[in-house]
C-alpha atoms as a PDB file:
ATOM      1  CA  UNK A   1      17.853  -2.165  -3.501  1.00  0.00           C
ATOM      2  CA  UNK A   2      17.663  -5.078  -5.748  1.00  0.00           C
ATOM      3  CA  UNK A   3      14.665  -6.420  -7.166  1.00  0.00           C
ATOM      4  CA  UNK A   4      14.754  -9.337  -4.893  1.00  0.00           C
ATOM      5  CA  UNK A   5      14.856  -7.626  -1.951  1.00  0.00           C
ATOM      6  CA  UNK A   6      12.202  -5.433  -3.103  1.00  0.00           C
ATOM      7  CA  UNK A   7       9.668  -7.979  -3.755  1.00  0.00           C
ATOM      8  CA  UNK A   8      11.089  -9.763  -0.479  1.00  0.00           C
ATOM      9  CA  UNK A   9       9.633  -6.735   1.086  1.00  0.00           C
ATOM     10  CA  UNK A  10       6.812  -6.801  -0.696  1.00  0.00           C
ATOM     11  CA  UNK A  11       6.270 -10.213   0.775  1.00  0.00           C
ATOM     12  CA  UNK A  12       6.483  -9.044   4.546  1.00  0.00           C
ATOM     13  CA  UNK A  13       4.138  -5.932   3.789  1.00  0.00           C
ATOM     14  CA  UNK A  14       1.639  -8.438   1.909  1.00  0.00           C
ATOM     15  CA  UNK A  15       1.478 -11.674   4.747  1.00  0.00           C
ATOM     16  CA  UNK A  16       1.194  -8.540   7.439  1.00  0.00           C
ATOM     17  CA  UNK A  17      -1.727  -7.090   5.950  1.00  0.00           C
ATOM     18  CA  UNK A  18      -3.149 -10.796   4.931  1.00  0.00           C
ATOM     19  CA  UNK A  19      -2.859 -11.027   8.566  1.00  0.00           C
ATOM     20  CA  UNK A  20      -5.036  -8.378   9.489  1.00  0.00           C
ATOM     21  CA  UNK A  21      -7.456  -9.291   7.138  1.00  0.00           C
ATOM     22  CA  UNK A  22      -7.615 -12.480   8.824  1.00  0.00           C
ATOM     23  CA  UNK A  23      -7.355 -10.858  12.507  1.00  0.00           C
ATOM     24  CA  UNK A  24     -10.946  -8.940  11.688  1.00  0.00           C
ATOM     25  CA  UNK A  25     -14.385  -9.762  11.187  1.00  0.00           C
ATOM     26  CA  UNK A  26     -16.364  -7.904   8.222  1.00  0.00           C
ATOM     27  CA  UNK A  27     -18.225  -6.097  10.901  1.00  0.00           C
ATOM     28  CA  UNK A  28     -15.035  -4.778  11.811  1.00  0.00           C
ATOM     29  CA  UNK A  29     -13.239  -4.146   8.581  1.00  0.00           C
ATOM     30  CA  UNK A  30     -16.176  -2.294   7.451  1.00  0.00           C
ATOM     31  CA  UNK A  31     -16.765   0.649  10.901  1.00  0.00           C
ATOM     32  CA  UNK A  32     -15.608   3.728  10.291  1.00  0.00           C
ATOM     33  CA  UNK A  33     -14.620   5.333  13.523  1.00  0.00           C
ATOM     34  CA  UNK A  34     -15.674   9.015  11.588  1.00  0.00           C
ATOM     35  CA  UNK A  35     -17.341  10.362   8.642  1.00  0.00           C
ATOM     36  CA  UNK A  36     -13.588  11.489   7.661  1.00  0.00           C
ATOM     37  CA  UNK A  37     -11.528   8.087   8.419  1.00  0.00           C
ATOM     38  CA  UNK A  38     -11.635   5.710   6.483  1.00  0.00           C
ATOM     39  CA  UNK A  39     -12.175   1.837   7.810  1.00  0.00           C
ATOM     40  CA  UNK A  40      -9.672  -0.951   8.002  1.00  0.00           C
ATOM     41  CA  UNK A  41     -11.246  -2.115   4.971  1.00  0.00           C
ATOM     42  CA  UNK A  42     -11.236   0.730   2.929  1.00  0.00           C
ATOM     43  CA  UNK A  43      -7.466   0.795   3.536  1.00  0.00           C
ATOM     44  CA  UNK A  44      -6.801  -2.479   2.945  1.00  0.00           C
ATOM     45  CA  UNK A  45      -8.981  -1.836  -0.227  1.00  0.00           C
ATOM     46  CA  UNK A  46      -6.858   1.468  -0.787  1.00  0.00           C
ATOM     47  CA  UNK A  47      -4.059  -0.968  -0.919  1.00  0.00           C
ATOM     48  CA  UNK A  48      -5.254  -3.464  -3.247  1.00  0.00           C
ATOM     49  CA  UNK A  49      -5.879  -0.845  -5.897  1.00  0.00           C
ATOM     50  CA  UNK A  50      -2.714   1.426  -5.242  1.00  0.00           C
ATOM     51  CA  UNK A  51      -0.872  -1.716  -5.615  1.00  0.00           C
ATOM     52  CA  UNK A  52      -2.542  -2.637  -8.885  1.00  0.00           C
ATOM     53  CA  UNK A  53      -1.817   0.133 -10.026  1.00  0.00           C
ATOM     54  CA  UNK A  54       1.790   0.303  -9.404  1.00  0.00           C
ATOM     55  CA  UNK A  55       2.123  -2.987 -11.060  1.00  0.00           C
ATOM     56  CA  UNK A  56       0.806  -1.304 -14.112  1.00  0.00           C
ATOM     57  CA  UNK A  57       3.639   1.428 -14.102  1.00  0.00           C
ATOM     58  CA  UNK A  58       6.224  -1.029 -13.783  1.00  0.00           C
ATOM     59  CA  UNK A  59       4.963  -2.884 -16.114  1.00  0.00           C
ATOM     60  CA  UNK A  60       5.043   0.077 -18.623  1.00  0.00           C
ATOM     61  CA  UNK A  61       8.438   0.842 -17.597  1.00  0.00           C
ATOM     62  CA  UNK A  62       9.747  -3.177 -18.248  1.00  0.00           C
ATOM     63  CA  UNK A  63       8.263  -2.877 -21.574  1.00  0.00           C
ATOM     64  CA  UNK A  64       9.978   0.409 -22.639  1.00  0.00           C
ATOM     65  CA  UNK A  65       7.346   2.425 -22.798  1.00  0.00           C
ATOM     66  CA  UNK A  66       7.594   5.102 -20.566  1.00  0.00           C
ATOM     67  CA  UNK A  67      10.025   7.907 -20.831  1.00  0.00           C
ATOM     68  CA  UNK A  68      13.575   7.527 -21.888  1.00  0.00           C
ATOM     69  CA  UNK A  69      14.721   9.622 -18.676  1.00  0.00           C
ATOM     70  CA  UNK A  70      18.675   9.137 -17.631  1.00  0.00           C
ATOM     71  CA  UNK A  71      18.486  11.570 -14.802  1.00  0.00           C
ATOM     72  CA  UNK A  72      18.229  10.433 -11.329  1.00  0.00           C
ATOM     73  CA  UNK A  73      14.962  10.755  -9.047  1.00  0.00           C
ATOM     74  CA  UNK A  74      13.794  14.030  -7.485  1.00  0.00           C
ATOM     75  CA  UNK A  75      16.118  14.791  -4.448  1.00  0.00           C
ATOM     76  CA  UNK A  76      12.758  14.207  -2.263  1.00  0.00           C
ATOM     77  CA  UNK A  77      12.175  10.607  -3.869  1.00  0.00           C
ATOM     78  CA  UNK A  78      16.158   9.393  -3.681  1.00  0.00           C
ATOM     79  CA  UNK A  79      15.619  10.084  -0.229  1.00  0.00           C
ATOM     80  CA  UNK A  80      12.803   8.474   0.171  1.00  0.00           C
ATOM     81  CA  UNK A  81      14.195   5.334  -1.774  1.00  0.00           C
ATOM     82  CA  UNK A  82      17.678   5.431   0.386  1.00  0.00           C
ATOM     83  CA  UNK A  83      15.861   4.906   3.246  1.00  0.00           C
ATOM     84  CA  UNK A  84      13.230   2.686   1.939  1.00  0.00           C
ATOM     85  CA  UNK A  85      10.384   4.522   4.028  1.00  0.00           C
ATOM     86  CA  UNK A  86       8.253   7.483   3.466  1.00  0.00           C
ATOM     87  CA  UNK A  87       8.021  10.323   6.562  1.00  0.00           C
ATOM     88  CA  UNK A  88       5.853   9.206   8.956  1.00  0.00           C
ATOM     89  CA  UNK A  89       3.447  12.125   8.559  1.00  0.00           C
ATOM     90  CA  UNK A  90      -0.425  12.011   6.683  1.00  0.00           C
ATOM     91  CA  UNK A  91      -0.458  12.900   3.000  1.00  0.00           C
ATOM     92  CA  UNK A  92      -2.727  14.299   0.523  1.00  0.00           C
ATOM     93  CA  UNK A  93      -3.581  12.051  -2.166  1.00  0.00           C
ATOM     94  CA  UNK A  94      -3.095  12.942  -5.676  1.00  0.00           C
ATOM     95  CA  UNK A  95      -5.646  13.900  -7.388  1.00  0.00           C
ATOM     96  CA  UNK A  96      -4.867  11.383 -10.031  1.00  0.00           C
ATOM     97  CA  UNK A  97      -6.006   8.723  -7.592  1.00  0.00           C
ATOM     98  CA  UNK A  98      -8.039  10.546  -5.408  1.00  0.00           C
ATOM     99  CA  UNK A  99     -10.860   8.202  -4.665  1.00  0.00           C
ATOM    100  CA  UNK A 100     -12.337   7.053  -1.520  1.00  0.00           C
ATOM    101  CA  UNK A 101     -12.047   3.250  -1.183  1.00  0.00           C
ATOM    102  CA  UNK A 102     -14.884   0.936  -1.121  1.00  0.00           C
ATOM    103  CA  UNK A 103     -16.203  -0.836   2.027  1.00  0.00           C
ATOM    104  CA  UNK A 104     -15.295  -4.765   0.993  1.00  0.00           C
ATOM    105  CA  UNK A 105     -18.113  -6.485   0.481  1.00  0.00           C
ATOM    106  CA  UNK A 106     -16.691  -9.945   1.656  1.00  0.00           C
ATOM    107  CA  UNK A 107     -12.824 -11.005   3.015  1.00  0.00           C
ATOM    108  CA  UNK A 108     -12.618 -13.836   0.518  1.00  0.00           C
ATOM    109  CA  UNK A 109     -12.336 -11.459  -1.893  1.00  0.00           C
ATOM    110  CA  UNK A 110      -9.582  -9.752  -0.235  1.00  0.00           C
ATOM    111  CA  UNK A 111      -7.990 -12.342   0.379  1.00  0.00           C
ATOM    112  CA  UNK A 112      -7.516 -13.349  -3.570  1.00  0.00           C
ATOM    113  CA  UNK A 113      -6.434  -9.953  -4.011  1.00  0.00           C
ATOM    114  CA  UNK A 114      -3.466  -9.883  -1.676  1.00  0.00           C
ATOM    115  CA  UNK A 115      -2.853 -13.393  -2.816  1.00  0.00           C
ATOM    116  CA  UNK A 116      -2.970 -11.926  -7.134  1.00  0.00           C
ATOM    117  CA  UNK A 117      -0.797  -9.348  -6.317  1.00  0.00           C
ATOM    118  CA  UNK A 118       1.461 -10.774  -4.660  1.00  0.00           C
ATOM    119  CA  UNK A 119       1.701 -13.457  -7.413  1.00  0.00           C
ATOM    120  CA  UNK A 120       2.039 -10.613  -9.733  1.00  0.00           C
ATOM    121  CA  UNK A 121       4.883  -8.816  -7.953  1.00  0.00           C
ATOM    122  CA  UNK A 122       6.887 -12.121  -8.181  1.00  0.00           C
ATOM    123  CA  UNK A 123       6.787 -12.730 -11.850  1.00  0.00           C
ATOM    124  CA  UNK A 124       7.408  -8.924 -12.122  1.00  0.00           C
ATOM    125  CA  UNK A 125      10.298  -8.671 -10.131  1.00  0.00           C
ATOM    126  CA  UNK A 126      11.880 -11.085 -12.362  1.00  0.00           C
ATOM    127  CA  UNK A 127      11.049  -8.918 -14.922  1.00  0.00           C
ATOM    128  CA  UNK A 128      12.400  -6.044 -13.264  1.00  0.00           C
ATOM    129  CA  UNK A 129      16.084  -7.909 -13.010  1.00  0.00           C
ATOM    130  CA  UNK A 130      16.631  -7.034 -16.866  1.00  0.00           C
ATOM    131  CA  UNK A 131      15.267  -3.889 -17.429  1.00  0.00           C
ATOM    132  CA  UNK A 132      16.490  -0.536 -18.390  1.00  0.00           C
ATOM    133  CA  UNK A 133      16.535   1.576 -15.434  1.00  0.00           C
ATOM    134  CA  UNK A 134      16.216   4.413 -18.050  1.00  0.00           C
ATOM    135  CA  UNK A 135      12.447   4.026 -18.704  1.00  0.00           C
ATOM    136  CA  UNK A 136      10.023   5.360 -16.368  1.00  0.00           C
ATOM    137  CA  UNK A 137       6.885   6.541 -15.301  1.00  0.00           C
ATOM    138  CA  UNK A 138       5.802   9.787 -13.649  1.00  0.00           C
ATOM    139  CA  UNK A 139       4.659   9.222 -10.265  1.00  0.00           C
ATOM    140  CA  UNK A 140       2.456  12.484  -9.349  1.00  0.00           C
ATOM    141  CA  UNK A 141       4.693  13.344  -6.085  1.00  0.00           C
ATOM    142  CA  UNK A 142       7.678  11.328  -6.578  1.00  0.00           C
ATOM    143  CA  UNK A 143       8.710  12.307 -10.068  1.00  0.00           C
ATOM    144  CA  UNK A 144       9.875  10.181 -12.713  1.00  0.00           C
ATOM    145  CA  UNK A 145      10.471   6.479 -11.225  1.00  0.00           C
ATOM    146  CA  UNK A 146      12.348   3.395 -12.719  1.00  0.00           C
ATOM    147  CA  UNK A 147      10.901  -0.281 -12.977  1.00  0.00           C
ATOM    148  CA  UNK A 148      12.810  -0.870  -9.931  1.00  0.00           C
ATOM    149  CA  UNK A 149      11.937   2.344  -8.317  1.00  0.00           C
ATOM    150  CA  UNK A 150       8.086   1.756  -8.493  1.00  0.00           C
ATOM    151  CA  UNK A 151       8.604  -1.971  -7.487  1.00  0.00           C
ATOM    152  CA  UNK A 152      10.461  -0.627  -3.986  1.00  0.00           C
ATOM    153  CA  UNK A 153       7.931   2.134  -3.737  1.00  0.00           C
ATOM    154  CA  UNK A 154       5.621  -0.823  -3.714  1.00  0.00           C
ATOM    155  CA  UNK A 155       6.755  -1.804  -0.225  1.00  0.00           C
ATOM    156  CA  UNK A 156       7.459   1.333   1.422  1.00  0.00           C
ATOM    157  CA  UNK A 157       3.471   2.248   0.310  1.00  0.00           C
ATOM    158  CA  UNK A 158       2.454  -1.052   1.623  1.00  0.00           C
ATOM    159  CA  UNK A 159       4.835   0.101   5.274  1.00  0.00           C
ATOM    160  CA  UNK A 160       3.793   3.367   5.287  1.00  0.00           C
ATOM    161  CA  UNK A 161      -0.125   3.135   5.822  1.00  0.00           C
ATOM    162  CA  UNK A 162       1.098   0.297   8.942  1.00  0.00           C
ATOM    163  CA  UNK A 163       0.601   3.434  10.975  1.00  0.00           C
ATOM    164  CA  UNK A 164      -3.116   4.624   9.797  1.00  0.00           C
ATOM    165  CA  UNK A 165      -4.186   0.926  10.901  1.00  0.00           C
ATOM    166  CA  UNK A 166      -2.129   1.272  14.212  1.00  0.00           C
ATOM    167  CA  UNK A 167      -4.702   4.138  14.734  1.00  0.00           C
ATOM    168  CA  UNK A 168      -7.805   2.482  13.214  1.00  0.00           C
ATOM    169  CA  UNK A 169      -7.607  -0.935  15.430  1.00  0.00           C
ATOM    170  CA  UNK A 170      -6.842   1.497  18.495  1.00  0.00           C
ATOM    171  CA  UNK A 171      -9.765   3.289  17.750  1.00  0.00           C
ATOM    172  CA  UNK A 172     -11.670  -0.368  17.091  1.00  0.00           C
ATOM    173  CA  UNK A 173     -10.870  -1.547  20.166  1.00  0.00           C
ATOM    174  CA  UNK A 174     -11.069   1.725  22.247  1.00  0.00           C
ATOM    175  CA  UNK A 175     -15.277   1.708  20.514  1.00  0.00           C
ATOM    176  CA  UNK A 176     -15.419  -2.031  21.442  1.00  0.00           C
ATOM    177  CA  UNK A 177     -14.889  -1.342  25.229  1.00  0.00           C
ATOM    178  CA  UNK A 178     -16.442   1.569  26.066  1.00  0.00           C
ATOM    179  CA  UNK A 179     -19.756  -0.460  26.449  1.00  0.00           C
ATOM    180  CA  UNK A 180     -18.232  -3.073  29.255  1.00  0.00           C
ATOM    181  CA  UNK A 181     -16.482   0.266  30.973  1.00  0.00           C
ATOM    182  CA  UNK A 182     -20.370   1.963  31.097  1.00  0.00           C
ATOM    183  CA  UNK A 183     -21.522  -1.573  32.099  1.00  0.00           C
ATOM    184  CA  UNK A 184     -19.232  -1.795  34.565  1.00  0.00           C
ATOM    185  CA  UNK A 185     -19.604   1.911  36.300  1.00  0.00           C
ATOM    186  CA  UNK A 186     -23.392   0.939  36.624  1.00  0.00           C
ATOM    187  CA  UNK A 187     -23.185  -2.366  38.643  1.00  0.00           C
END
């Protein structure tokens, strides 16, 4: 996938979750359905600092340097790249980033964020165009990724966790009605 497309993708994935930001009030960003899920704000926050981060490895890999590594990606990871989507199954976070997001404290603020990174991935991307797909960066799953591997991965990150909100507004809205349905039963 070229770098275009990439960040083209990166677009989509970034006005989507924009638009869920939107969709939400910070009442509702910020409930947890469970002690052990995580709110639509913590994932959107989850997000915002995964994608910061990635920036950073490409970054390192645009600037030469990461590793000088002329073999291609982990069998897993070409895979993963080919089809430009990771399985659609829960994974364990490495431990290198292993944190559990923040509740956002206002949506203006995640707002700017989409709207930095997203600024960021453009003037990347164009960075990305030129350089050596021989420097990289160890992802902790993946293996070691190229400038324009990490800005893809970007994306299919971004796509991936569409699913966990799927469940997490379902959830939302299944909490936000069970009031009218006992309301309802009593009358």
């Amino acid at each position: 996938m070229s770098p275009s497309q990439a960040f083209l993708n990166i677009q989509e994935q970034d006005h989507f979750w924009v638009k869920v930001l939107e969709k939400h009030t910070l009442a509702e960003l910020n409930h947890k359905p469970s002690e052990e899920e995580w709110s639509i704000g913590q994932l959107l926050n989850h997000l915002i600092f995964i994608n910061q981060t990635l920036l950073k490895q490409i970054e390192i890999c645009v600037e030469k340097q990461g590793i000088y590594d002329t073999k291609s990606p982990k069998l897993g990871s070409a895979v993963i790249l080919f089809f430009n989507r990771l399985p659609p199954m829960k994974f364990k976070v490495p431990k290198v980033i292993d944190k559990i997001p923040a509740q956002p404290s206002n949506k203006e603020e995640l707002h700017q964020k989409f709207k930095n990174i997203l600024a960021a991935a453009s003037a990347i991307a164009e960075k990305v165009k030129s350089a050596s797909p021989h420097y990289k960066v160890v992802h902790p799953s993946m293996g070691a990724l190229s400038a324009k591997e990490w800005l893809q991965f970007m994306s299919i990150h971004m796509k991936h966790h569409r699913r966990q909100y799927s469940k997490l507004k379902e959830l939302l809205k299944n909490e936000s009605s069970q009031p009218a349905r006992k309301f309802k039963q009593m009358a």
